[in-house]
Protein backbone atom coordinates (compact mmCIF):
# COMPACT_ATOMS: atom_id res chain seq x y z
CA UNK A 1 5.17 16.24 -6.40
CA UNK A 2 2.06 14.47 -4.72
CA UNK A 3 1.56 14.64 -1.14
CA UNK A 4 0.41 11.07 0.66
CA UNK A 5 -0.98 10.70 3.52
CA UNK A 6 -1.38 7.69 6.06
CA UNK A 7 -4.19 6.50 8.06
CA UNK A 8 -5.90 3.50 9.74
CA UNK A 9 -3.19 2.27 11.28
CA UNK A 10 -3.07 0.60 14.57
CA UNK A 11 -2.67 -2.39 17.21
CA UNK A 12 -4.76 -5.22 16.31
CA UNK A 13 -4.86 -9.17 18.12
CA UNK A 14 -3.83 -11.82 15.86
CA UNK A 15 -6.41 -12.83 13.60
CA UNK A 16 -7.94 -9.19 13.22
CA UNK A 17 -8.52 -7.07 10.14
CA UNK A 18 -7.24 -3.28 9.99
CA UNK A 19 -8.09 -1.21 6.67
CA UNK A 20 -5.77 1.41 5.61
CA UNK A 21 -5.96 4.68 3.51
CA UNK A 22 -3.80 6.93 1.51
CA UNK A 23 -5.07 10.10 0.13
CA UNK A 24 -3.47 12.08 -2.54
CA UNK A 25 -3.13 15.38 -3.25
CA UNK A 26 -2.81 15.57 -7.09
CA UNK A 27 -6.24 16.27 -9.37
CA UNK A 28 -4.80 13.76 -11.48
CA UNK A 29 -5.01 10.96 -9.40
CA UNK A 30 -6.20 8.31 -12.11
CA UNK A 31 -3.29 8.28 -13.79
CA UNK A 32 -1.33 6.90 -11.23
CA UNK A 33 -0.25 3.45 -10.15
CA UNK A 34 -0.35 3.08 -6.12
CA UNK A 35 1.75 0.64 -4.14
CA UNK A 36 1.59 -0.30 -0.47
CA UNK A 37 5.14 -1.20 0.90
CA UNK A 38 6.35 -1.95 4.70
CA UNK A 39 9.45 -1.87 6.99
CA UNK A 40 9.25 -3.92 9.72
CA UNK A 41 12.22 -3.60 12.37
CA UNK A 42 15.92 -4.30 11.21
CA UNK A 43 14.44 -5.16 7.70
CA UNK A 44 14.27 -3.46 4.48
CA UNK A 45 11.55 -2.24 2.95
CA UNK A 46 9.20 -4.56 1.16
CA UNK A 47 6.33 -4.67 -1.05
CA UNK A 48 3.10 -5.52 -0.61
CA UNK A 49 0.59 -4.25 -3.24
CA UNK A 50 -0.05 -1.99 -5.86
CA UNK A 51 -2.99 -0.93 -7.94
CA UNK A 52 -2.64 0.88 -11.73
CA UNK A 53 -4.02 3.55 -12.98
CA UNK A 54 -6.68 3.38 -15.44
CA UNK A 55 -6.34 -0.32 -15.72
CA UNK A 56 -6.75 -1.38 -12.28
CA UNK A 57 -4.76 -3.67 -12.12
CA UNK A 58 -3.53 -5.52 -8.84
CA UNK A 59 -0.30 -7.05 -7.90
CA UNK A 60 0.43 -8.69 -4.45
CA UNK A 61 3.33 -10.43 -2.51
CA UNK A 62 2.91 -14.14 -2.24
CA UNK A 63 3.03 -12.93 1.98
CA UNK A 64 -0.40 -11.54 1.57
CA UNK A 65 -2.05 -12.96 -1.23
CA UNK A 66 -5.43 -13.96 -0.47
CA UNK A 67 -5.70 -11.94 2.44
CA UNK A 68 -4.47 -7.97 1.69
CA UNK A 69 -6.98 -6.60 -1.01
CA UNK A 70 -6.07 -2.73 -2.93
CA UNK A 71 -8.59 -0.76 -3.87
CA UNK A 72 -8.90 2.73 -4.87
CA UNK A 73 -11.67 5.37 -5.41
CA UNK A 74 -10.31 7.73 -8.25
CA UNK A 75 -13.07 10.15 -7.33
CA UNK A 76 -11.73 10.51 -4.01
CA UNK A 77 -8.11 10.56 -4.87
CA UNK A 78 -7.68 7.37 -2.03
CA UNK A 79 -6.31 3.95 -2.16
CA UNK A 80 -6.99 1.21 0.21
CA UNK A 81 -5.52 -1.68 1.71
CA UNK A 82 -7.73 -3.94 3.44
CA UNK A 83 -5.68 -6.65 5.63
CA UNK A 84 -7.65 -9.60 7.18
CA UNK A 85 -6.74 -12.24 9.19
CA UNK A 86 -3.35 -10.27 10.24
CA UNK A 87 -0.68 -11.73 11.77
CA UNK A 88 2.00 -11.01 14.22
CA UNK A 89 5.05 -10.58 11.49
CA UNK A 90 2.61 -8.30 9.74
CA UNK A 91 3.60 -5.70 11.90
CA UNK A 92 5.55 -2.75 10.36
CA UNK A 93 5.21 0.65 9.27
CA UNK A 94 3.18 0.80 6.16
CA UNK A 95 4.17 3.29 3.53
CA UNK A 96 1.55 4.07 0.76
CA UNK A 97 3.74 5.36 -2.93
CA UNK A 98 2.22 6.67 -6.10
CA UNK A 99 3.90 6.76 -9.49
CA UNK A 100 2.77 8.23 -12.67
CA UNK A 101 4.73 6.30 -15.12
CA UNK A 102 3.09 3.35 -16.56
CA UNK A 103 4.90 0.13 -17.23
CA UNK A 104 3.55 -3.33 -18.67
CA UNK A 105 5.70 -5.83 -16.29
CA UNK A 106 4.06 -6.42 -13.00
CA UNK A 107 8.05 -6.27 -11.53
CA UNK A 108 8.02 -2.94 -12.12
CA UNK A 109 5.17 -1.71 -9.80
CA UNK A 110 7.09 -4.40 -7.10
CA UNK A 111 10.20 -2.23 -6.80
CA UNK A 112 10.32 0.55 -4.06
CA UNK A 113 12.49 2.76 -6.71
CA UNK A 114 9.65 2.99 -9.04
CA UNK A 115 7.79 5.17 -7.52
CA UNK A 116 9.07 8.49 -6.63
CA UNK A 117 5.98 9.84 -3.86
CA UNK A 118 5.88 8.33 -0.73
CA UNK A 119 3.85 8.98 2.63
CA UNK A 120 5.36 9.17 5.82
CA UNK A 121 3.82 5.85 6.94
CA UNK A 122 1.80 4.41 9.44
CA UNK A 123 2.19 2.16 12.31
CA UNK A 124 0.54 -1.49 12.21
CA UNK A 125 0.95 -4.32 15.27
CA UNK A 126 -0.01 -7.33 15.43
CA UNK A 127 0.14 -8.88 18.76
CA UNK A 128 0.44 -12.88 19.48
């Protein structure tokens, strides 16, 4: 079981940029694929990005393509999400997942139920 942990998240005006982290407790950190998901109010949970393993990898939702980036620094055991130009239905808790199984279809690392370590999340707004 890896332990995640939240942080960087916050109220921000429309517009504005907020960066999150996630750091793991595993010494094998490399090996596994990270996602970003979020729950907004009365909605289910959603994805947003994910980053593989060794490869690198990045997958996105259409919603934040071009403005969410994931990153991660193995050495460090963290993964990233940078999120410009925010908006207000951005807002949601933001839940940070790591899986160690490896898959070749991009859908996979999309689906909540493949990964089976999740943080207890972290709050972002985005006011109008």
């Amino acid at each position: 079981q890896v332990q995640l942990v939240e942080s960087g998240g916050g109220l921000v005006q429309d517009g504005g940029s907020l960066r999150l982290s996630c750091a793991a407790s595993t010494r094998t950190f490399s090996s596994y694929a990270m996602g970003w998901f979020r729950q907004a109010p009365g909605r289910e949970r959603e994805f947003v990005a994910a980053i593989r393993g060794n490869t690198g990898t990045t997958y996105y939702a259409d919603s934040v393509k071009g403005r969410f980036t994931i990153s991660r620094d193995n050495a460090k055991n963290t993964v990233f999400l940078q999120m410009n130009t925010l908006k207000p239905e951005d807002t949601a808790v933001y839940y940070c997942a790591a899986t160690e199984t490896a898959n070749s279809g991009s859908y996979y690392y999309r689906r909540d139920d493949s990964y089976n370590n999740w943080g207890q999340g972290t709050q972002v707004t985005v006011s109008s």
